[in-house]
C-alpha atoms as a PDB file:
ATOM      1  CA  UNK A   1     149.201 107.891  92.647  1.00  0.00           C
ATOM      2  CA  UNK A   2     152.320 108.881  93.590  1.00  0.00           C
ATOM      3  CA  UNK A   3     151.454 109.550  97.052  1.00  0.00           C
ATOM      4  CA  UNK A   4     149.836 105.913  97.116  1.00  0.00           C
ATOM      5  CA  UNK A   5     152.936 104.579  96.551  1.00  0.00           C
ATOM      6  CA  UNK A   6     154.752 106.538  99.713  1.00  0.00           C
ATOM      7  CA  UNK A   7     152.560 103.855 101.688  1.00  0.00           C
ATOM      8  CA  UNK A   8     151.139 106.515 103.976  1.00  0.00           C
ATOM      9  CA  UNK A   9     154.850 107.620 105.193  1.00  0.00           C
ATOM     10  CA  UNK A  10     157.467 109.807 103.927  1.00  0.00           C
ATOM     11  CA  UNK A  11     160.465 111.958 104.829  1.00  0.00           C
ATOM     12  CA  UNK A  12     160.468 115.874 104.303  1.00  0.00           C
ATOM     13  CA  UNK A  13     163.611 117.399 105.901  1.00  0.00           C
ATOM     14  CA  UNK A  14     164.866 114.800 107.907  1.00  0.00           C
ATOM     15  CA  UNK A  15     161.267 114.236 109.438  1.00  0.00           C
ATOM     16  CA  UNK A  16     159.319 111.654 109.567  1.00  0.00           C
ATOM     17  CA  UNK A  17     155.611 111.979 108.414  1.00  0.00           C
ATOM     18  CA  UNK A  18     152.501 109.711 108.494  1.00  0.00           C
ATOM     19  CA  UNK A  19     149.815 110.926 105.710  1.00  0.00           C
ATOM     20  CA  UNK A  20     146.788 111.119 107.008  1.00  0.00           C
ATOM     21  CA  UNK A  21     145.220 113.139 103.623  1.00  0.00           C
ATOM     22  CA  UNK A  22     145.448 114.364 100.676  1.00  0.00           C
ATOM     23  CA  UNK A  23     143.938 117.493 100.125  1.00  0.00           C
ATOM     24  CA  UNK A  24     144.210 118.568  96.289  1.00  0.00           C
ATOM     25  CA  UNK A  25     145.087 118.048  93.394  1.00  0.00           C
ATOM     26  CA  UNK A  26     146.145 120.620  90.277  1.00  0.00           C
ATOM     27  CA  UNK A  27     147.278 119.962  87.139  1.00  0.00           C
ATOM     28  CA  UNK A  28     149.192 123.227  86.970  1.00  0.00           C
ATOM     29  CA  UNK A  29     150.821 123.300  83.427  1.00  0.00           C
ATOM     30  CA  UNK A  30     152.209 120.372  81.071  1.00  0.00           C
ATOM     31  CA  UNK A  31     153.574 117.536  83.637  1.00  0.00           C
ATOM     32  CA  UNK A  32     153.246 119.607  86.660  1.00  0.00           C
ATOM     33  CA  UNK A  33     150.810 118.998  89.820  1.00  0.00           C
ATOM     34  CA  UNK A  34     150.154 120.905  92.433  1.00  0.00           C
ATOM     35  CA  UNK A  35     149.437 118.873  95.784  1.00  0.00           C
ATOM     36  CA  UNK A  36     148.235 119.730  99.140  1.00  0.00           C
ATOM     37  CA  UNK A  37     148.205 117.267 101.587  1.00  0.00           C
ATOM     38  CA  UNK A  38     147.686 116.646 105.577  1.00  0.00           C
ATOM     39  CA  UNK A  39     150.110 114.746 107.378  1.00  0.00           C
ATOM     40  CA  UNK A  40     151.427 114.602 111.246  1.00  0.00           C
ATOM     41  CA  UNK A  41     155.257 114.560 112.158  1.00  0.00           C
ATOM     42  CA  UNK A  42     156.040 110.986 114.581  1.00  0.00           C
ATOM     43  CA  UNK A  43     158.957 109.334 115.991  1.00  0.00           C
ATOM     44  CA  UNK A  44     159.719 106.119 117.861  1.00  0.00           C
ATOM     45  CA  UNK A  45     161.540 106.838 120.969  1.00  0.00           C
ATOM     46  CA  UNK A  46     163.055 103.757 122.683  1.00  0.00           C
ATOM     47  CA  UNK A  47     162.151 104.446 126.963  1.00  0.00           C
ATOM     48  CA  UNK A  48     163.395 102.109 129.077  1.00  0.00           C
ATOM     49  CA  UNK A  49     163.632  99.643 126.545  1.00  0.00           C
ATOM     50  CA  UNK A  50     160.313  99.647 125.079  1.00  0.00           C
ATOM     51  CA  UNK A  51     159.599 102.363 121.804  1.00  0.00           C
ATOM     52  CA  UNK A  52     157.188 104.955 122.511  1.00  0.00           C
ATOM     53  CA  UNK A  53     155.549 107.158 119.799  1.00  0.00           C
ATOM     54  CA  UNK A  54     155.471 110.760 120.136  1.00  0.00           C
ATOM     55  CA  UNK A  55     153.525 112.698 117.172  1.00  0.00           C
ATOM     56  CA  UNK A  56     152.535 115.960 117.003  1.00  0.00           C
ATOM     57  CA  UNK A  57     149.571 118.100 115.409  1.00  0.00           C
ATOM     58  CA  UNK A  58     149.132 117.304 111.472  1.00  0.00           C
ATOM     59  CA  UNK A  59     150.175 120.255 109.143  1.00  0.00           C
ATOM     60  CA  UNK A  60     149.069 121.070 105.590  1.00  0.00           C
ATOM     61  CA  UNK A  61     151.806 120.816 103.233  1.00  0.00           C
ATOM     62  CA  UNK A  62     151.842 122.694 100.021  1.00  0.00           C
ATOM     63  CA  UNK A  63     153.880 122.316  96.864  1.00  0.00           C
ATOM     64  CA  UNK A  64     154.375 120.455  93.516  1.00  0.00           C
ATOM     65  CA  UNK A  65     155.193 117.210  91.584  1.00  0.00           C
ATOM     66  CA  UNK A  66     156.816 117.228  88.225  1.00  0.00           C
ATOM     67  CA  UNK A  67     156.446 114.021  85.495  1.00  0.00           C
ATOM     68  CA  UNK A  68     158.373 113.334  82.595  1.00  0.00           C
ATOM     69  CA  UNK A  69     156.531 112.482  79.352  1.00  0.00           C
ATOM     70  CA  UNK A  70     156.345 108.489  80.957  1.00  0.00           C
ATOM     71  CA  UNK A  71     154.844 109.834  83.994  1.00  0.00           C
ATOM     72  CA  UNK A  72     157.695 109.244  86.186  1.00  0.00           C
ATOM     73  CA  UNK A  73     158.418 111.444  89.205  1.00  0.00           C
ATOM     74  CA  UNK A  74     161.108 113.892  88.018  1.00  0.00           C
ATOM     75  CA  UNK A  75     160.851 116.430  91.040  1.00  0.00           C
ATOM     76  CA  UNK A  76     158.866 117.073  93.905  1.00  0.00           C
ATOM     77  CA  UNK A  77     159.449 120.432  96.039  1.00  0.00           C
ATOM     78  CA  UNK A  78     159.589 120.276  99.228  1.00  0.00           C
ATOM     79  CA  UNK A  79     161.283 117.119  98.650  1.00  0.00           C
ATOM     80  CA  UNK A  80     159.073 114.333  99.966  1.00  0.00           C
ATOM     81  CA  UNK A  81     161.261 111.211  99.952  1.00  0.00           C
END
């Protein structure tokens, strides 16, 4: 769910990603998932005044989501935004 809510976009280290799958998913322990996912890196580029998009090869990306006891996002590492 919580990746349905990124709206098939999201930042990771001052990148911008397009999701193009998820992969897994683990619960790990008490309120903690483990998530692997498949997404591309893209940017807009403006080029003689129209934007072009420039993307490049999709990546896995590893790493894990932790809930509080009302389910609410309380970290994610590496910090998907």
């Amino acid at each position: 769910q919580y990746f349905d809510n990124l709206n098939g976009e999201f930042t990771m280290d001052g990148n911008t990603y397009k999701l193009d799958k998820v992969n897994g998913l683990q619960w790990t322990s008490a309120g903690n998932v483990a998530f692997t996912i498949t997404a591309h890196q893209y940017q807009s580029v403006p080029i003689f005044g129209e934007l072009t998009l420039f993307t490049k090869d999709p990546e896995t990306i590893q790493g894990a989501i932790s809930f509080d006891d009302n389910n609410n996002v309380v970290a994610i590492s590496p910090s998907i935004k």
